[in-house]
PDB file of N, CA and C in Angstrom:
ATOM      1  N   UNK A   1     -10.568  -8.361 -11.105  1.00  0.00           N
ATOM      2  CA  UNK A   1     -10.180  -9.309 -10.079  1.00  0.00           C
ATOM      3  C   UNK A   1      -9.124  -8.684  -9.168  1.00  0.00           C
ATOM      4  N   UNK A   2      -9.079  -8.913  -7.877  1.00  0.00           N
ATOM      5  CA  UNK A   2      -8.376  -8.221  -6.556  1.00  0.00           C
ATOM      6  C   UNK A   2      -7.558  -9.516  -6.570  1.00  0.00           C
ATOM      7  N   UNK A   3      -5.939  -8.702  -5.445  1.00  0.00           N
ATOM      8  CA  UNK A   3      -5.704  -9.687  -5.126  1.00  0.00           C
ATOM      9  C   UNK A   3      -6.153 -10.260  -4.150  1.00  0.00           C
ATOM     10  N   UNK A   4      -5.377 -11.394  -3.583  1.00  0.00           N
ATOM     11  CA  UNK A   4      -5.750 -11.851  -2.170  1.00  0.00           C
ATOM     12  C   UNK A   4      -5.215 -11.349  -1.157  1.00  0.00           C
ATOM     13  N   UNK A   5      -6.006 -11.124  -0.161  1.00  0.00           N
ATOM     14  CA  UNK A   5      -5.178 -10.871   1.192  1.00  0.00           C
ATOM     15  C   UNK A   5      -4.840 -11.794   2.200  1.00  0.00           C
ATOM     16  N   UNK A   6      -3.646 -11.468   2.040  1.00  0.00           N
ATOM     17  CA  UNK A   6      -2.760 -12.429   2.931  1.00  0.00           C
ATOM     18  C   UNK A   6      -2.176 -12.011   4.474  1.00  0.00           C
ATOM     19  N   UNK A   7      -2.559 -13.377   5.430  1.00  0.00           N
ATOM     20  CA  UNK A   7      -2.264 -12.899   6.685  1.00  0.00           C
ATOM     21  C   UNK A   7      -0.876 -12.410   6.981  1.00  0.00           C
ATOM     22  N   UNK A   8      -0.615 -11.785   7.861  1.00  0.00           N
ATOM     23  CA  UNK A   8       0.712 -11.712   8.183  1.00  0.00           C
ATOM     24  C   UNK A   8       1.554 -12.937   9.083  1.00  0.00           C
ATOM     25  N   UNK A   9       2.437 -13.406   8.684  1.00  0.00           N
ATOM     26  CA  UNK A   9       3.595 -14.766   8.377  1.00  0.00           C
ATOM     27  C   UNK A   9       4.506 -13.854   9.571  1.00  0.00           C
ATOM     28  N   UNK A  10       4.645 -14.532  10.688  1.00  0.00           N
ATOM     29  CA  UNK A  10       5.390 -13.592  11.669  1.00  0.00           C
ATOM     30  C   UNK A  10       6.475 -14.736  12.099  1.00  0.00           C
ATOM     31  N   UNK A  11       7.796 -14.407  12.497  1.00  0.00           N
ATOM     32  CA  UNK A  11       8.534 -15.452  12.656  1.00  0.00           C
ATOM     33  C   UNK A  11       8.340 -15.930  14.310  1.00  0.00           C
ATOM     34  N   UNK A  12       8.751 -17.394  14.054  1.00  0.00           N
ATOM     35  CA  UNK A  12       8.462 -18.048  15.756  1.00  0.00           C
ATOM     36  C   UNK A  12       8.938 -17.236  16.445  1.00  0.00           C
ATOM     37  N   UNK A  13       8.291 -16.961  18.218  1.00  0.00           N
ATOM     38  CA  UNK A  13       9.338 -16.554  18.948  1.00  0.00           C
ATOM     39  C   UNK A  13       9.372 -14.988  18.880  1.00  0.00           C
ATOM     40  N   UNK A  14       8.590 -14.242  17.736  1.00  0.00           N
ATOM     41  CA  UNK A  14       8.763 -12.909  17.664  1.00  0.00           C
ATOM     42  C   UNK A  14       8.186 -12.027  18.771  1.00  0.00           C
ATOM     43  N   UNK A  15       7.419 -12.353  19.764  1.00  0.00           N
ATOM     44  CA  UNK A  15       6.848 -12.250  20.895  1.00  0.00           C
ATOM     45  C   UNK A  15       8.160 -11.957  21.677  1.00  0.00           C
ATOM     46  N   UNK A  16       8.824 -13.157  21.694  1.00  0.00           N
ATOM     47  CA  UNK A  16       9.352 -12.868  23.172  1.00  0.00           C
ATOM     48  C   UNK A  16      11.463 -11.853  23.373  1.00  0.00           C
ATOM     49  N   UNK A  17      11.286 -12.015  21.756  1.00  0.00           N
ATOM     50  CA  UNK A  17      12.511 -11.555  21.718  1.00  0.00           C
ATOM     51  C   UNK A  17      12.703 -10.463  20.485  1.00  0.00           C
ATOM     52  N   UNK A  18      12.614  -9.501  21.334  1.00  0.00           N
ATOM     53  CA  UNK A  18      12.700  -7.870  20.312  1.00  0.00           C
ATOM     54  C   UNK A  18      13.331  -7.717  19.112  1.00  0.00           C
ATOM     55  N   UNK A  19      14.901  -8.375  18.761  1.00  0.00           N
ATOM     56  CA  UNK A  19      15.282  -8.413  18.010  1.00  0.00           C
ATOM     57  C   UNK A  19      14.036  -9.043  16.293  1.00  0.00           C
ATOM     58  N   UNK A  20      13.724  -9.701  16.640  1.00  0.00           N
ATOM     59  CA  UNK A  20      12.881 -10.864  15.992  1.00  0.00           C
ATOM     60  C   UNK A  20      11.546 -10.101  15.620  1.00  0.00           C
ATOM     61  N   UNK A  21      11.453  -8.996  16.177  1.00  0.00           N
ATOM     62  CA  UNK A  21       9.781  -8.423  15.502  1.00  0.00           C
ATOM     63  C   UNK A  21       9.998  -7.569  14.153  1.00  0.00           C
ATOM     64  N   UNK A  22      11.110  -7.507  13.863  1.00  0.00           N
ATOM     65  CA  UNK A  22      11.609  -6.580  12.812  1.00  0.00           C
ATOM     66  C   UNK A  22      11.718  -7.367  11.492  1.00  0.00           C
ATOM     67  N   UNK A  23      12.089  -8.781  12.026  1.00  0.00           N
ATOM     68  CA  UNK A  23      12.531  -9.789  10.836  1.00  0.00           C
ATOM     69  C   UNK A  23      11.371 -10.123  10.152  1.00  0.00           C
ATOM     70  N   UNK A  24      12.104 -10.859   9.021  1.00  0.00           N
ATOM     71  CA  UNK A  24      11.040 -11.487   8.203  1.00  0.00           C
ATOM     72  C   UNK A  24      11.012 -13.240   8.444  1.00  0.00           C
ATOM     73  N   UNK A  25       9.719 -13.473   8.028  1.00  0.00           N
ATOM     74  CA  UNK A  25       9.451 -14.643   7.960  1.00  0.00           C
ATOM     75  C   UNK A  25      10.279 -15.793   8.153  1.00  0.00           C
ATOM     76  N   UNK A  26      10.846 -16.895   8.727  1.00  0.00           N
ATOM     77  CA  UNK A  26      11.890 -17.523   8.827  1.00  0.00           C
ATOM     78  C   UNK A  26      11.410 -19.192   8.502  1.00  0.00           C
ATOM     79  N   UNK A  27      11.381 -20.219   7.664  1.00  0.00           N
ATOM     80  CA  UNK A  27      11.042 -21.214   8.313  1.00  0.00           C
ATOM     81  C   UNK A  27      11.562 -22.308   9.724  1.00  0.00           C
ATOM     82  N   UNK A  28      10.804 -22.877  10.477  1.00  0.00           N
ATOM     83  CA  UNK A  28      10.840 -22.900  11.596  1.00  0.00           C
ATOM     84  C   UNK A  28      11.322 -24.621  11.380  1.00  0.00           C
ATOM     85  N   UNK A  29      12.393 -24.824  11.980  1.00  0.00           N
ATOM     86  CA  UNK A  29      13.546 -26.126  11.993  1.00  0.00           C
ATOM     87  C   UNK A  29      13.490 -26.825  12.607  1.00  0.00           C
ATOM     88  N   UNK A  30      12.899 -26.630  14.311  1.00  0.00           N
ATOM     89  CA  UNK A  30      13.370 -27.765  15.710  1.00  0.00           C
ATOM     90  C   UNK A  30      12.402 -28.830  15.752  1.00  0.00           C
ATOM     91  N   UNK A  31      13.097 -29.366  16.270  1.00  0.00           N
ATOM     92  CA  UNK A  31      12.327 -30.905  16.553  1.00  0.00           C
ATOM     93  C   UNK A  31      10.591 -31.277  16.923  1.00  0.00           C
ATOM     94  N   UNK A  32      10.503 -30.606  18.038  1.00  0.00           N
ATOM     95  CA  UNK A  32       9.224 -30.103  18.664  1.00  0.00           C
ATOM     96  C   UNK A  32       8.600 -29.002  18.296  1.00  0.00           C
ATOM     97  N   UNK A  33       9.151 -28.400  17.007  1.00  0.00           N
ATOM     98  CA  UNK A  33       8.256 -26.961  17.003  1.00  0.00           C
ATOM     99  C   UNK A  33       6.303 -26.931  16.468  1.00  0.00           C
ATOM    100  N   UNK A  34       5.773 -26.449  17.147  1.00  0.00           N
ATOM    101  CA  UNK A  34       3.995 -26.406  17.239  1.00  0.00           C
ATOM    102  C   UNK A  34       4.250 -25.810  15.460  1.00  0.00           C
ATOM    103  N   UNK A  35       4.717 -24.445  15.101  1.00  0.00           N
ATOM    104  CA  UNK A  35       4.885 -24.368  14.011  1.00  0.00           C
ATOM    105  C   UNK A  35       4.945 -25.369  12.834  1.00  0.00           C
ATOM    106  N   UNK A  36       6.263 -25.395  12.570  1.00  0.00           N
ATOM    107  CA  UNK A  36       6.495 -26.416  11.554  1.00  0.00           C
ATOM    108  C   UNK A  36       5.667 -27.957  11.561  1.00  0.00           C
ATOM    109  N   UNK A  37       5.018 -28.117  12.666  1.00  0.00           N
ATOM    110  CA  UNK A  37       4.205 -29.220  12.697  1.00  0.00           C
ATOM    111  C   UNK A  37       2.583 -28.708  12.190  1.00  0.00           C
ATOM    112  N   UNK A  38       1.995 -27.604  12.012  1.00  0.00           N
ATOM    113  CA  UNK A  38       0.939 -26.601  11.916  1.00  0.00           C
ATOM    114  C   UNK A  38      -0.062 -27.243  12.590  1.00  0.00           C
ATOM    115  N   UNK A  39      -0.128 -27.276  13.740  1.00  0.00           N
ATOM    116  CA  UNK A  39      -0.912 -27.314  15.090  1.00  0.00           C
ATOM    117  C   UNK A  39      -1.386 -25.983  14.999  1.00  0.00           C
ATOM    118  N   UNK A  40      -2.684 -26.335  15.411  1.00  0.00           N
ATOM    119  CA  UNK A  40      -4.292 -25.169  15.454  1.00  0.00           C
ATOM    120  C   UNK A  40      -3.370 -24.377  16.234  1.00  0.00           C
ATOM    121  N   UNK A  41      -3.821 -22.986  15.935  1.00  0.00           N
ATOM    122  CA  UNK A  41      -3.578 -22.178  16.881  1.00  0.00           C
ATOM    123  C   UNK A  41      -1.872 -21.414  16.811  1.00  0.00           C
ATOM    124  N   UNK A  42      -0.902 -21.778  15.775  1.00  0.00           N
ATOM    125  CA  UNK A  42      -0.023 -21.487  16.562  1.00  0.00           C
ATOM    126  C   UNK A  42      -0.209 -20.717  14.717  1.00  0.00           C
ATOM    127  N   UNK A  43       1.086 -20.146  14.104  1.00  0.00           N
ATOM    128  CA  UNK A  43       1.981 -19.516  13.659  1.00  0.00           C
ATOM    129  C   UNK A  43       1.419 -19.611  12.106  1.00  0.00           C
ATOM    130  N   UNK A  44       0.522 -19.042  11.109  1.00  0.00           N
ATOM    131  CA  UNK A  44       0.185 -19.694   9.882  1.00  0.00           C
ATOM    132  C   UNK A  44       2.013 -19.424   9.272  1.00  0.00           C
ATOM    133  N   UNK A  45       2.555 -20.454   8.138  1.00  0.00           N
ATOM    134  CA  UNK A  45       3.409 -20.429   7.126  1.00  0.00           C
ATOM    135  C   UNK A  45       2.322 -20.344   6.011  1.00  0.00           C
ATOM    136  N   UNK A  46       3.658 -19.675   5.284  1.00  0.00           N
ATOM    137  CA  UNK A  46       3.424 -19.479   3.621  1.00  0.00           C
ATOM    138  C   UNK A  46       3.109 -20.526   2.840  1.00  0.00           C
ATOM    139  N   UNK A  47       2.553 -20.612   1.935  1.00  0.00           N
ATOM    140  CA  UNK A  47       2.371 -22.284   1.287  1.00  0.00           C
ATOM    141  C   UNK A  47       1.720 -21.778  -0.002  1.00  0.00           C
ATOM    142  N   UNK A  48       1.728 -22.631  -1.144  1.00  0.00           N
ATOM    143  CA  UNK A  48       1.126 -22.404  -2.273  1.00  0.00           C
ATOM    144  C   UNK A  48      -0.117 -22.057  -2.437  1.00  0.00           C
ATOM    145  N   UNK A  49      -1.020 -22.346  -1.661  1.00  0.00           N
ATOM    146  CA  UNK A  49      -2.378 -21.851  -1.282  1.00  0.00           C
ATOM    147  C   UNK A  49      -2.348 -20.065  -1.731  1.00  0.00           C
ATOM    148  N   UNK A  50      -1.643 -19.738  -0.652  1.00  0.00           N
ATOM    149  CA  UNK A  50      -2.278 -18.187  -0.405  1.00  0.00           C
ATOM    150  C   UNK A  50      -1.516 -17.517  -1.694  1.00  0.00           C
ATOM    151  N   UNK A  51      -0.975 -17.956  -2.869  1.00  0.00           N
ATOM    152  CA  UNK A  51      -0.444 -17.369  -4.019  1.00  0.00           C
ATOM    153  C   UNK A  51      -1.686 -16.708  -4.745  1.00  0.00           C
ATOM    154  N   UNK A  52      -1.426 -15.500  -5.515  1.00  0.00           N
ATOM    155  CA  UNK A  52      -2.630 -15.205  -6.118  1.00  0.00           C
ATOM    156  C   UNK A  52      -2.799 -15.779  -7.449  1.00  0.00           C
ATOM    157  N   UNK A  53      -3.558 -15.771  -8.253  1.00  0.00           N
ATOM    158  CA  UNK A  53      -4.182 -16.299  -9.780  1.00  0.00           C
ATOM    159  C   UNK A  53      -3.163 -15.800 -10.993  1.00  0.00           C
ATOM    160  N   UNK A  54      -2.840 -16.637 -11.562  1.00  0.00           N
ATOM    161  CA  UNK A  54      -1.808 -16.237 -12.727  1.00  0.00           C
ATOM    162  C   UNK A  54      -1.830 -15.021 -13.287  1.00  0.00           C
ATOM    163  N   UNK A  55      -2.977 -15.055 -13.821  1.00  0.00           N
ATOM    164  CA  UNK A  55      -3.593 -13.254 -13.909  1.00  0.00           C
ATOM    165  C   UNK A  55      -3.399 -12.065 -13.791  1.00  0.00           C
ATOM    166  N   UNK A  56      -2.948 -12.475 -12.504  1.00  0.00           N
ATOM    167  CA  UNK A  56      -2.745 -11.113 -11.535  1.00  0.00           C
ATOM    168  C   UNK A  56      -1.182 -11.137 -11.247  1.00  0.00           C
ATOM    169  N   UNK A  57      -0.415 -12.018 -11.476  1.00  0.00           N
ATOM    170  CA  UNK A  57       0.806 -11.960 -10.727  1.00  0.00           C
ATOM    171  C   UNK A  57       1.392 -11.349 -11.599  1.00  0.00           C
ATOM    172  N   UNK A  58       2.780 -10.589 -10.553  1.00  0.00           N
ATOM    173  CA  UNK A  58       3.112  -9.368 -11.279  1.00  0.00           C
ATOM    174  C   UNK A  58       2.470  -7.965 -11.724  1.00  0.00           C
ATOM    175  N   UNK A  59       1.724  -7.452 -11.511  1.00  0.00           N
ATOM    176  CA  UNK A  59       1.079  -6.826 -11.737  1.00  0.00           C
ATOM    177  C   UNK A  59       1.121  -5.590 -10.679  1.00  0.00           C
ATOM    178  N   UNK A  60       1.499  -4.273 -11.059  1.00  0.00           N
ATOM    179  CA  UNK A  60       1.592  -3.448 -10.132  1.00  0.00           C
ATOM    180  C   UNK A  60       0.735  -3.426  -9.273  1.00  0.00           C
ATOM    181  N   UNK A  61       0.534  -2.547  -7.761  1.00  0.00           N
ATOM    182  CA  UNK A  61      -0.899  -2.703  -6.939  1.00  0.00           C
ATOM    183  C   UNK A  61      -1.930  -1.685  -7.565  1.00  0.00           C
ATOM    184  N   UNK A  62      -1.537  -1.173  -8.807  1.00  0.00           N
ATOM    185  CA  UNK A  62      -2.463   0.354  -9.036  1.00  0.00           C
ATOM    186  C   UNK A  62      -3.374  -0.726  -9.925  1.00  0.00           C
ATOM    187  N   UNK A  63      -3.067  -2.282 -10.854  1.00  0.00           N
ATOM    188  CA  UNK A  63      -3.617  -2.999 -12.168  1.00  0.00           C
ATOM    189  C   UNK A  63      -2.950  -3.245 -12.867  1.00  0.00           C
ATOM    190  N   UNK A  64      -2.251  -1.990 -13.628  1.00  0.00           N
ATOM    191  CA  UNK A  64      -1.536  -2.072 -14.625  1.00  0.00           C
ATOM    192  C   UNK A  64       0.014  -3.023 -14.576  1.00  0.00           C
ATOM    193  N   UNK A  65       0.523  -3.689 -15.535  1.00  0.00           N
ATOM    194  CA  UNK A  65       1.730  -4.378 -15.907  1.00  0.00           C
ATOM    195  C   UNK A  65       2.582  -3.298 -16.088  1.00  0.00           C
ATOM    196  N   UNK A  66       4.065  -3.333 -15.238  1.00  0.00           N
ATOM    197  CA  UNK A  66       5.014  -2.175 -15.636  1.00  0.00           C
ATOM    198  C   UNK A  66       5.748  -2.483 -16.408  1.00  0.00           C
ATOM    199  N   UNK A  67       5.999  -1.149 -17.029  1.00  0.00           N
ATOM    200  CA  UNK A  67       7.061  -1.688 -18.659  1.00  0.00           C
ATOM    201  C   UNK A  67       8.233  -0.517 -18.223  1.00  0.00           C
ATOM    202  N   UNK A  68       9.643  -1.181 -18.047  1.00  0.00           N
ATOM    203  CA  UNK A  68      10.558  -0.401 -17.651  1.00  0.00           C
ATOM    204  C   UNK A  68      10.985   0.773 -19.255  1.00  0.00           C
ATOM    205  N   UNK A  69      11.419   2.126 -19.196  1.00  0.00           N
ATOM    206  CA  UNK A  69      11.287   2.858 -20.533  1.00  0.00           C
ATOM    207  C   UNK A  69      12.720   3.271 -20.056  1.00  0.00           C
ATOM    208  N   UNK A  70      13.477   3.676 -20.801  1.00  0.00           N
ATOM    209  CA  UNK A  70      14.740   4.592 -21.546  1.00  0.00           C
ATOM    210  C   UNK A  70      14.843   5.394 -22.302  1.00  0.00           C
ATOM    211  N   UNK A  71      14.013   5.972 -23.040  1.00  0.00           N
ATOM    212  CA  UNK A  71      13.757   7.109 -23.855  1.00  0.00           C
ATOM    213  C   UNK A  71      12.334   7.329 -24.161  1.00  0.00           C
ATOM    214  N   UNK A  72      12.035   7.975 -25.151  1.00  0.00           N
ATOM    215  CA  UNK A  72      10.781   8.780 -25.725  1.00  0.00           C
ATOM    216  C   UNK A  72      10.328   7.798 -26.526  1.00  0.00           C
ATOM    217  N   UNK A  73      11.388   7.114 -27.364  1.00  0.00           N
ATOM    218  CA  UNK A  73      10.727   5.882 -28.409  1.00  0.00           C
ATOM    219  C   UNK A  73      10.290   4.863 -28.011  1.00  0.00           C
ATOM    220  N   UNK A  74      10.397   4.631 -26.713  1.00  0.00           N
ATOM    221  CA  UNK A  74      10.229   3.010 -26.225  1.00  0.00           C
ATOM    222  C   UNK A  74       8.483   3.440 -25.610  1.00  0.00           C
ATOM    223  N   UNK A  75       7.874   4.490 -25.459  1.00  0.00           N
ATOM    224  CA  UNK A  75       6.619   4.921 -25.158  1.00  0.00           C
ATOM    225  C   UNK A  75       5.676   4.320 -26.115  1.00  0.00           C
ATOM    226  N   UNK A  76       6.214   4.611 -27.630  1.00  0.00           N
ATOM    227  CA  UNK A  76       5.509   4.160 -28.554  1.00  0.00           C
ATOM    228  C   UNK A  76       4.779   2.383 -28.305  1.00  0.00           C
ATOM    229  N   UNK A  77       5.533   1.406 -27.808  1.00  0.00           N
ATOM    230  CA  UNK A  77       5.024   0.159 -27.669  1.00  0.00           C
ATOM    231  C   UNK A  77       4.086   0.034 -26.987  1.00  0.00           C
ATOM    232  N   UNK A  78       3.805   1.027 -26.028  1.00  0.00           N
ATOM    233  CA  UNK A  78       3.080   0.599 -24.333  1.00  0.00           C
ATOM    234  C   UNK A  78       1.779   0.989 -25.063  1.00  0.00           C
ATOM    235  N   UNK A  79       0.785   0.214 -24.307  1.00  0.00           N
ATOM    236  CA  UNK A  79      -0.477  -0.535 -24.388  1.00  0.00           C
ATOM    237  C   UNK A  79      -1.216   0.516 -23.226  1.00  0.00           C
ATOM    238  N   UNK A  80      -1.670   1.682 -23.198  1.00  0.00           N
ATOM    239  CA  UNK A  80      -2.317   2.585 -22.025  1.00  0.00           C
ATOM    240  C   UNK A  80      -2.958   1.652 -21.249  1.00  0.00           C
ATOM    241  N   UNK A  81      -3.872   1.007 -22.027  1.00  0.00           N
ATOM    242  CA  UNK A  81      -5.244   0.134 -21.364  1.00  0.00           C
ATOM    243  C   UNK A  81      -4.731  -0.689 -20.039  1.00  0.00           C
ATOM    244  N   UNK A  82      -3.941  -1.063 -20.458  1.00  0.00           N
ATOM    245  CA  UNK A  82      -2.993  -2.317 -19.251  1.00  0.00           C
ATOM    246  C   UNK A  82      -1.946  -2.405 -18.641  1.00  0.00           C
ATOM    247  N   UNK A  83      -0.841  -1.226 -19.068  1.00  0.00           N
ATOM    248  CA  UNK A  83       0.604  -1.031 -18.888  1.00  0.00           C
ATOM    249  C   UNK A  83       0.527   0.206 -18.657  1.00  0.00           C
ATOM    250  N   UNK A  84       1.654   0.311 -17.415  1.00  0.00           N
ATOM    251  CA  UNK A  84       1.729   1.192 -17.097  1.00  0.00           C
ATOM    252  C   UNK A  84       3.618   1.661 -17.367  1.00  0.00           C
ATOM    253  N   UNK A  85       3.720   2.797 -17.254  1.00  0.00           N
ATOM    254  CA  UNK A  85       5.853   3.092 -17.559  1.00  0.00           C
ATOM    255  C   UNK A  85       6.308   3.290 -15.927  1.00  0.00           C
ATOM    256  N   UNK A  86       7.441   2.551 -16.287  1.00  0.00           N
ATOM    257  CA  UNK A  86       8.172   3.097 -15.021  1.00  0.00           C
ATOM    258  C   UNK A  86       9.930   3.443 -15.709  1.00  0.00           C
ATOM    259  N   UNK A  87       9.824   4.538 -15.639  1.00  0.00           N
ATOM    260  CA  UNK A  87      11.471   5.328 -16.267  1.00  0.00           C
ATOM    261  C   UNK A  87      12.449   4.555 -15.134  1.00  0.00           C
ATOM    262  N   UNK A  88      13.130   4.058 -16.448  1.00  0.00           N
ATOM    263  CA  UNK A  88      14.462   3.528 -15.766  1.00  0.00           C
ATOM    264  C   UNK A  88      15.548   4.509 -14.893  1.00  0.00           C
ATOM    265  N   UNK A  89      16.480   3.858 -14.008  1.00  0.00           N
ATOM    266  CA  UNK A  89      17.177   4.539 -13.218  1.00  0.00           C
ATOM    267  C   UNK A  89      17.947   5.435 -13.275  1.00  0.00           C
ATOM    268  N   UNK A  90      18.676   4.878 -14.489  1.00  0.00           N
ATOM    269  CA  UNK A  90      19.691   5.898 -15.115  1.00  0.00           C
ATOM    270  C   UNK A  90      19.609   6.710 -15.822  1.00  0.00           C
ATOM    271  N   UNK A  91      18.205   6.925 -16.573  1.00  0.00           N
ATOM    272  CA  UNK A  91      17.564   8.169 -17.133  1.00  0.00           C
ATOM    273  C   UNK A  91      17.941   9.319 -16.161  1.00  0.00           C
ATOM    274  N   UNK A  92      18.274  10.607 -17.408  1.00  0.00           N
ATOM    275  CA  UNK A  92      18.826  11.626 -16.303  1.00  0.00           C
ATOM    276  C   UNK A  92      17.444  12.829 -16.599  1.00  0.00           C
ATOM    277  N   UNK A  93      17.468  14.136 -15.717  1.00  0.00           N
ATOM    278  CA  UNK A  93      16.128  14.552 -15.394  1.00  0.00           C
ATOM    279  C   UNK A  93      15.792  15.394 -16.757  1.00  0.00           C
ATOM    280  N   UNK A  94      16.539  15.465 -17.465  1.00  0.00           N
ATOM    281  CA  UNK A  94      15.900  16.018 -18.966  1.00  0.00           C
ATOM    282  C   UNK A  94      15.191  15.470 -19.588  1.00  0.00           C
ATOM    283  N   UNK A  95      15.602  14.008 -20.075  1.00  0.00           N
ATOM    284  CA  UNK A  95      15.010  13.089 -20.665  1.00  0.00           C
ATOM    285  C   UNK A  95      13.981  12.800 -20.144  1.00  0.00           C
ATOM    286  N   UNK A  96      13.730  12.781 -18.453  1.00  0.00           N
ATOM    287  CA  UNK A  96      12.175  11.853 -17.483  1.00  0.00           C
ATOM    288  C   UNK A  96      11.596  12.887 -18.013  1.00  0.00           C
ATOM    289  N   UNK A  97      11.519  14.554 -18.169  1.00  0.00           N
ATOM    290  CA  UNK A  97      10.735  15.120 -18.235  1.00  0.00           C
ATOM    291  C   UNK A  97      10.123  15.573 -19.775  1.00  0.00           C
ATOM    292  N   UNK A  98      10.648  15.175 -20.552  1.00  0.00           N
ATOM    293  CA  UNK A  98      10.254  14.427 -21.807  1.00  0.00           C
ATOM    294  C   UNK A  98       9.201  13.467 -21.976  1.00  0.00           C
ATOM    295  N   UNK A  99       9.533  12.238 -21.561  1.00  0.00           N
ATOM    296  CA  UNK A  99       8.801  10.911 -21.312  1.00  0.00           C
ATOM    297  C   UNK A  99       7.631  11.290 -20.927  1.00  0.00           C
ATOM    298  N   UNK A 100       7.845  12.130 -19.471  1.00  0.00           N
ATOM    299  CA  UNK A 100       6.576  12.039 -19.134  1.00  0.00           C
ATOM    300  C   UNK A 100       5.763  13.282 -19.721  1.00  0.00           C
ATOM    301  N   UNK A 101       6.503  14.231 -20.754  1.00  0.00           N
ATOM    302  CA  UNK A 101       5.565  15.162 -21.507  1.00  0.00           C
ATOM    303  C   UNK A 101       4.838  14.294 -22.596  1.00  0.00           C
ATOM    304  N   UNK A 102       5.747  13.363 -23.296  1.00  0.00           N
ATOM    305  CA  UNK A 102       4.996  12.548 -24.191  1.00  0.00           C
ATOM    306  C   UNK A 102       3.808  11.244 -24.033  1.00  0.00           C
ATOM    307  N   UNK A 103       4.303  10.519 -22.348  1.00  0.00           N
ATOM    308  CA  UNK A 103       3.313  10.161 -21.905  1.00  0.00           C
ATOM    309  C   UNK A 103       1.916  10.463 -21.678  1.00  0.00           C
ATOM    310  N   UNK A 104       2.171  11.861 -21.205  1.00  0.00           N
ATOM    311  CA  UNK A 104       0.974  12.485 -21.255  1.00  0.00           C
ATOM    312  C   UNK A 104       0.067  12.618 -21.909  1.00  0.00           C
ATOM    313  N   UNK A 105       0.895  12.599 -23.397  1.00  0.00           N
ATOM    314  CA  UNK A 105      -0.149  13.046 -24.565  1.00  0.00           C
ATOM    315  C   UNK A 105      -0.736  11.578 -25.182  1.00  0.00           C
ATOM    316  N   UNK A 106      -0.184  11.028 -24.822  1.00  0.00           N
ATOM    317  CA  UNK A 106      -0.255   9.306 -25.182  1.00  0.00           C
ATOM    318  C   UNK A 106      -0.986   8.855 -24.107  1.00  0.00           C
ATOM    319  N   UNK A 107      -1.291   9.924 -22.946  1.00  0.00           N
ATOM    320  CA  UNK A 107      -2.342   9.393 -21.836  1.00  0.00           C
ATOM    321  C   UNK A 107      -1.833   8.276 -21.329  1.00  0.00           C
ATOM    322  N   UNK A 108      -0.336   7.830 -20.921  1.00  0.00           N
ATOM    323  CA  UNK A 108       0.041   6.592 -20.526  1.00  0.00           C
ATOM    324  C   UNK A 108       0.114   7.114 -18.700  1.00  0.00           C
ATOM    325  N   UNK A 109      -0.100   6.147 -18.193  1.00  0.00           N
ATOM    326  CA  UNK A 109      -0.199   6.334 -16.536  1.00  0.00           C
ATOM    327  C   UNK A 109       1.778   6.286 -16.336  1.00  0.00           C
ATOM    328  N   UNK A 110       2.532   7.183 -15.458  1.00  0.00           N
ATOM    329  CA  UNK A 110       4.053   6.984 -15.253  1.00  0.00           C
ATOM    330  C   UNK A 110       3.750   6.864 -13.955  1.00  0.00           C
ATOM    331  N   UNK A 111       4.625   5.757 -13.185  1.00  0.00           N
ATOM    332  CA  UNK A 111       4.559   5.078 -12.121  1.00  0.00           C
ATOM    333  C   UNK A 111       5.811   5.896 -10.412  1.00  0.00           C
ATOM    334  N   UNK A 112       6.935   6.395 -11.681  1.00  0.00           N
ATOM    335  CA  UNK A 112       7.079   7.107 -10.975  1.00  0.00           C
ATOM    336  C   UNK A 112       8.059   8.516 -11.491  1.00  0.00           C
ATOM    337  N   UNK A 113       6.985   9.309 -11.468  1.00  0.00           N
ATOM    338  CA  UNK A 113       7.225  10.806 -12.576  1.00  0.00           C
ATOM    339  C   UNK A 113       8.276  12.043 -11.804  1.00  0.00           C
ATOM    340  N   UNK A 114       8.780  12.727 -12.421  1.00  0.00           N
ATOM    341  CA  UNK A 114       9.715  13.205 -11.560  1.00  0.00           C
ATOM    342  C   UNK A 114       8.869  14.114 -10.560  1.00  0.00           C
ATOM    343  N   UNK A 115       9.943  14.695  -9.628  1.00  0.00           N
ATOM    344  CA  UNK A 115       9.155  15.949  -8.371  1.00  0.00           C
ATOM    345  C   UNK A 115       8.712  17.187  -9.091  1.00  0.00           C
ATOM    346  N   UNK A 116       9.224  17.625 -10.301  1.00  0.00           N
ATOM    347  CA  UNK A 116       8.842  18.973 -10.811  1.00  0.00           C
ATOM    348  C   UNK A 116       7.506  18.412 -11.788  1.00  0.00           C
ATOM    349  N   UNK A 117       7.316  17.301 -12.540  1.00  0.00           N
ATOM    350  CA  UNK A 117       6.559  16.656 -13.472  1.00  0.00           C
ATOM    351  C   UNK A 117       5.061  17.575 -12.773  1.00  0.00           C
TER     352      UNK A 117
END
């Protein structure tokens, strides 16, 4: 199962004022706005609709569920079939290149492996 694709949510007004094409999504407040009233034609908002299927949420864009790791032992839990590792931050570059020697052999997918890996 894919996710859904979702339109792009552009804030009111991003047309006419430069600052505003950079931003994100805003909900739309004024009295008269075509927006916030969702009149054909103007601005789609976000809404529970376009959420994807329980299933899928969370779920990296590669499939796999990421499982944050800290050492060599925490490899042992992960599930190849469905999970994927992503080495925590503060791991320093001895240890990533460990992980991901033992990943390897454990055939686990690493999400993001060092530059020499």
């Amino acid at each position: 199962m894919r996710t859904k694709k979702k339109p792009d949510f552009k804030r009111v007004d991003y047309h006419r004022h430069k600052k505003l094409r950079r931003s994100s999504w805003r909900r739309p407040r004024g009295r008269h706005n075509k927006t916030r009233l969702h009149k054909k034609g103007k601005f789609l908002s976000p809404s529970i609709g376009y959420g994807n299927d329980a299933s899928l949420r969370g779920l990296h864009p590669s499939g796999y569920r990421e499982v944050l790791v800290h050492n060599v032992k925490e490899l042992e839990n992960v599930d190849p079939s469905v999970e994927a590792v992503r080495i925590a931050a503060g791991v320093g570059k001895k240890k990533r290149l460990q992980i991901v020697e033992r990943a390897k052999e454990l055939d686990i997918k690493v999400l993001n492996p060092p530059a020499e890996a």
